[in-house]
Protein backbone atom coordinates (compact mmCIF):
# COMPACT_ATOMS: atom_id res chain seq x y z
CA UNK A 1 0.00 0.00 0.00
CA UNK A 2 0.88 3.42 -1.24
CA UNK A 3 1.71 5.85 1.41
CA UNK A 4 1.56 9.74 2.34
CA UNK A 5 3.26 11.12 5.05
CA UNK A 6 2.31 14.57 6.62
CA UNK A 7 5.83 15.33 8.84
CA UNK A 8 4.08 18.16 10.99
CA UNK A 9 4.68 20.41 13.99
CA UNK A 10 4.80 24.39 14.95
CA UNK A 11 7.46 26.11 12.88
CA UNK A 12 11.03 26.16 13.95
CA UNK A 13 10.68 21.85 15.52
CA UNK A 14 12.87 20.41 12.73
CA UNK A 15 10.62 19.23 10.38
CA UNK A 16 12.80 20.27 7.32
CA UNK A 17 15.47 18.59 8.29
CA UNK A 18 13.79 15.18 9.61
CA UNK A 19 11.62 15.47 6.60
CA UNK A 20 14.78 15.86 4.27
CA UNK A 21 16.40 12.80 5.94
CA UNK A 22 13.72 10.67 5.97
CA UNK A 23 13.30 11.30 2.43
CA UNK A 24 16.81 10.78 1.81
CA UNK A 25 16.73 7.45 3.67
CA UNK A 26 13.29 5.89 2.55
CA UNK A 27 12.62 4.13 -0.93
CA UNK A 28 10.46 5.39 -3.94
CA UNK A 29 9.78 9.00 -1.61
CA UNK A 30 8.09 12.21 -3.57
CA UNK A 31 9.17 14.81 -1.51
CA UNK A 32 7.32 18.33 -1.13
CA UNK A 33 7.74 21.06 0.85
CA UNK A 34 4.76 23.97 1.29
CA UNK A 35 7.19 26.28 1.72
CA UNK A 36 8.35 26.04 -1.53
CA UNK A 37 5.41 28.00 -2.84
CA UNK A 38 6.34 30.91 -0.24
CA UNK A 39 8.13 32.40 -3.31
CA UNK A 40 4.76 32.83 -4.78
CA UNK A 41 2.96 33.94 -1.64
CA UNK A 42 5.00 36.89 -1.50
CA UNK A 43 4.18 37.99 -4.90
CA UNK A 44 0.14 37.96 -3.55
CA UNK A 45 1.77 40.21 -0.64
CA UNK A 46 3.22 42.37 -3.40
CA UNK A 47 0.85 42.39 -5.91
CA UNK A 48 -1.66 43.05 -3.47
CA UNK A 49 0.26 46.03 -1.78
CA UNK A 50 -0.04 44.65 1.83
CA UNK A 51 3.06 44.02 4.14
CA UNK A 52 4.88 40.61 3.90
CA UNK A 53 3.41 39.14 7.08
CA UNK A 54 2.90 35.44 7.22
CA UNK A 55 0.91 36.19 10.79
CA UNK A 56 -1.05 38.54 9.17
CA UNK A 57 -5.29 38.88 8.37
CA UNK A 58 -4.59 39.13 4.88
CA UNK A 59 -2.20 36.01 4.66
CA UNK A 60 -4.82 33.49 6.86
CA UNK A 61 -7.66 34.77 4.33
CA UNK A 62 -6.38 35.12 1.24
CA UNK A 63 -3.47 32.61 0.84
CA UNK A 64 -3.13 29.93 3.82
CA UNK A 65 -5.59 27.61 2.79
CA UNK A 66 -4.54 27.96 -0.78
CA UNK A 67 -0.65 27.04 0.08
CA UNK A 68 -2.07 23.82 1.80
CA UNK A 69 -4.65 23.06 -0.84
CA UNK A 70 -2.07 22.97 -3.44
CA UNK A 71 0.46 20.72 -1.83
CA UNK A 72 -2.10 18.44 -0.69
CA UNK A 73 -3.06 18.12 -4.74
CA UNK A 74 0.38 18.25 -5.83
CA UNK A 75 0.83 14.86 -3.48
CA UNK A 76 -2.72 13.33 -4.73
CA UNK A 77 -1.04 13.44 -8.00
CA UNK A 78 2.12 12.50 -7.56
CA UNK A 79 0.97 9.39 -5.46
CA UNK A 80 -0.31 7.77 -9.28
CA UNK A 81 3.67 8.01 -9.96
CA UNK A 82 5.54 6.84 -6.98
CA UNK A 83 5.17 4.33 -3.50
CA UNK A 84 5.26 7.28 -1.17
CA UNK A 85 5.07 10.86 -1.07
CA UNK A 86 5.90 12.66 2.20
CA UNK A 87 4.73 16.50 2.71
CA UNK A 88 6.87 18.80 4.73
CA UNK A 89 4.13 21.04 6.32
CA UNK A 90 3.15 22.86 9.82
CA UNK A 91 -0.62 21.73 8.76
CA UNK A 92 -1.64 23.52 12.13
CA UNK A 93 -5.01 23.65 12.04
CA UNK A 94 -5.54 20.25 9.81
CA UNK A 95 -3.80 17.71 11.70
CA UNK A 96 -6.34 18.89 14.73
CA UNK A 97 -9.79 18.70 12.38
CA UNK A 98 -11.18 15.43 11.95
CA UNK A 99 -13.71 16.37 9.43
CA UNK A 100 -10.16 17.68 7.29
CA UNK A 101 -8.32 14.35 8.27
CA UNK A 102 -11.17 11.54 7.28
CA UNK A 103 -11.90 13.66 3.96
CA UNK A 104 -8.09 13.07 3.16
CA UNK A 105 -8.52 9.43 4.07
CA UNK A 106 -10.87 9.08 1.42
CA UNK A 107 -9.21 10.71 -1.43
CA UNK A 108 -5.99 8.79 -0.38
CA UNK A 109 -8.58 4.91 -0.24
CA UNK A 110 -9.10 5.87 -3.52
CA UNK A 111 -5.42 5.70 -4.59
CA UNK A 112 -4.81 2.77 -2.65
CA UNK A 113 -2.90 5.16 0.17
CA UNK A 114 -2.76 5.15 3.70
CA UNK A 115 -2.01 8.79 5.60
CA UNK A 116 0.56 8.49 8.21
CA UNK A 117 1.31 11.38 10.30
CA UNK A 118 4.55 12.04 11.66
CA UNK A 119 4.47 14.70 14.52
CA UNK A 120 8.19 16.33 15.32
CA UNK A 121 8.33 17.28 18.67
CA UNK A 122 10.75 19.93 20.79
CA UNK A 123 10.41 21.70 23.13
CA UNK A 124 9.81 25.41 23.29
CA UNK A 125 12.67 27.14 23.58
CA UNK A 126 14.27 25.02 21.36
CA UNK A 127 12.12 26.16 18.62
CA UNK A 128 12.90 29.70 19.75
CA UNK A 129 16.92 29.31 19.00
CA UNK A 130 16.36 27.57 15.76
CA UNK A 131 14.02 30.25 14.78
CA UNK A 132 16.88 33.04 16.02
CA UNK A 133 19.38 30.70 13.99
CA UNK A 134 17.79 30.35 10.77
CA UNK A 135 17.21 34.33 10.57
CA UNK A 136 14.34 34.03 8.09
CA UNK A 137 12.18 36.44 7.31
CA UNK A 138 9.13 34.48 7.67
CA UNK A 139 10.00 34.68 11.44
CA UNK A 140 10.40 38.15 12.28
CA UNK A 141 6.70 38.92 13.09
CA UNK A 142 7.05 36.04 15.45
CA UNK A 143 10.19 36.33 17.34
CA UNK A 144 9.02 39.91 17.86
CA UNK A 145 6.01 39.33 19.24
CA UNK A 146 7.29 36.04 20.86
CA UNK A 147 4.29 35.78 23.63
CA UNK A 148 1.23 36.76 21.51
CA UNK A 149 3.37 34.19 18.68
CA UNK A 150 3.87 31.57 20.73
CA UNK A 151 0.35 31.79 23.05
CA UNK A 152 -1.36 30.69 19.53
CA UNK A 153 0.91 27.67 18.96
CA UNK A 154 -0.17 23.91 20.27
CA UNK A 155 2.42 21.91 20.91
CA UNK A 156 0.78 19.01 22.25
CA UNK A 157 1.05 15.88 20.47
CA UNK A 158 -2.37 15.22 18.22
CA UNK A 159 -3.84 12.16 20.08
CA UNK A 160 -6.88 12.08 18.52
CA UNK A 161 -5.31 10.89 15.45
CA UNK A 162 -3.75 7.49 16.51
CA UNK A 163 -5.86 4.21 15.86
CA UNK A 164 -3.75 2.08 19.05
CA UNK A 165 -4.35 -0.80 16.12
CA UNK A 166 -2.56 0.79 13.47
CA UNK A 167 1.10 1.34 14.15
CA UNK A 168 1.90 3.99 11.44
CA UNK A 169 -0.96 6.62 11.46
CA UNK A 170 0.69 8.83 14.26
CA UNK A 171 4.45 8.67 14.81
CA UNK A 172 6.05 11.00 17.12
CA UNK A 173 9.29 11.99 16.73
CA UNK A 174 11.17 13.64 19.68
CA UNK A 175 13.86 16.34 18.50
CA UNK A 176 14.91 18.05 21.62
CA UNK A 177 18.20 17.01 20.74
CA UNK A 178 20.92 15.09 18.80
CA UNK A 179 20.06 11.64 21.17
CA UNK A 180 15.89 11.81 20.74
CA UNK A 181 16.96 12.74 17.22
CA UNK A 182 19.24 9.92 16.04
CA UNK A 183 16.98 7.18 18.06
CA UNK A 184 13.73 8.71 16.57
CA UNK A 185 15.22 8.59 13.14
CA UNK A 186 16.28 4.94 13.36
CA UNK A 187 12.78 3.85 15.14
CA UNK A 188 10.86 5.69 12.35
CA UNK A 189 12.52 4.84 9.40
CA UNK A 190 12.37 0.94 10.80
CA UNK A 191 8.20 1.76 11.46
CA UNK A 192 7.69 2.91 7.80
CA UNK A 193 10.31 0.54 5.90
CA UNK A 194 7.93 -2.78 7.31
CA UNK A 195 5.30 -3.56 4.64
C-alpha cells in the first residue's frame, strides 16, 4: 500500500530537516515542501500592496488555505507516480480537524494510500533558538512578538489521530536534541520501511 506522510509540527521543531532525511533514507519517496510555494505567496503580498506578514489577516484569508490546498493536490497526483510521497508542512489547524483528516482518508482509499502522520516534537525554547538561527524572514513577526506568537501555537502531540491498532498513522518523533533525534530517526525509518 501506497503511502503519504504529513511530517508536521509548529514552525522552527525540525521538520525540514527530519523530513529531508527521511526522504533521503526511505525508498520510492516524492518529496514536497509547502514552503516552496512561499516564493509565490510573497508575490500575492506584493501584488496586493499589503506588508509581507505570514501572521497577518490578509495572509490566513487570502493565501493559507490555498498554500495547503495545493500541496495536498500536488501529493494526490504525484501518489499515481511513486510508493510514497511525504509533505513537509506545519498543517496547524488540519492535523487537529477530523472532518479535514477523514476527507483526506478518502481521497488517499481511492489511490490505494494510507495517511501516516509524523508529529516532530521539541520543546519550546528550542524552537525559539532555531528560529533566532535560521534568521528568516518568515520569522520576524514572530520572534518579535514572541508571547502573543507563541500563546497561539499547540504543541501538544495530536492524540486524537492514533488508531492504538494501526502502528503507522501517528508517529512521534522527539527532537529536543541530537540523542531523541538519532533514536527517533532509526525507530521511524524501521516503522515505515515494514510492509
Amino acid at each position: 500500500m501506497k503511502k503519504l506522510i504529513l511530517v508536521t509540527s509548529p514552525p522552527a521543531c525540525g521538520k525540514t530537516f527530519i523530513s529531508k532525511q527521511l526522504s533521503k533514507t526511505l525508498k520510492h519517496v516524492v518529496y514536497l515542501d509547502k514552503d516552496t510555494l512561499i516564493l509565490l505567496s510573497k508575490q500575492i503580498f506584493k501584488v496586493a500592496g499589503e506588508p509581507y506578514n505570514r501572521s497577518s489577516k490578509f495572509f490566513e484569508e487570502n493565501i493559507r488555505d490555498f498554500e495547503y490546498e495545493t500541496v495536498v493536490a500536488l501529493a494526490l497526483e504525484a501518489l499515481d507516480y511513486d510508493d510514497i510521497v511525504l509533505i513537509n508542512a506545519p498543517f496547524t489547524e488540519e492535523i487537529r480537524d477530523l472532518t479535514y483528516i477523514n476527507n483526506l482518508k478518502t481521497k488517499l482509499k481511492e489511490k490505494n494510500t494510507r495517511l501516516v502522520v509524523v508529529w516532530v516534537e521539541t520543546s519550546v525554547e528550542v524552537c525559539r533558538q532555531r528560529m533566532i538561527a535560521r534568521n528568516s524572514d518568515r520569522d520576524t513577526w514572530k520572534l518579535e512578538h514572541w508571547d502573543e506568537y507563541i500563546a497561539s501555537c499547540d504543541f501538544s502531540v495530536p492524540v486524537t489521530l492514533d488508531d492504538p491498532k494501526v502502528i503507522d498513522d501517528l508517529l512521534i518523533f522527539k527532537n529536543s536534541s541530537d540523542t531523541e533525534y538519532e533514536e527517533s530517526l532509526k525507530n521511524i525509518v524501521g516503522i515505515l520501511e515494514t510492509p
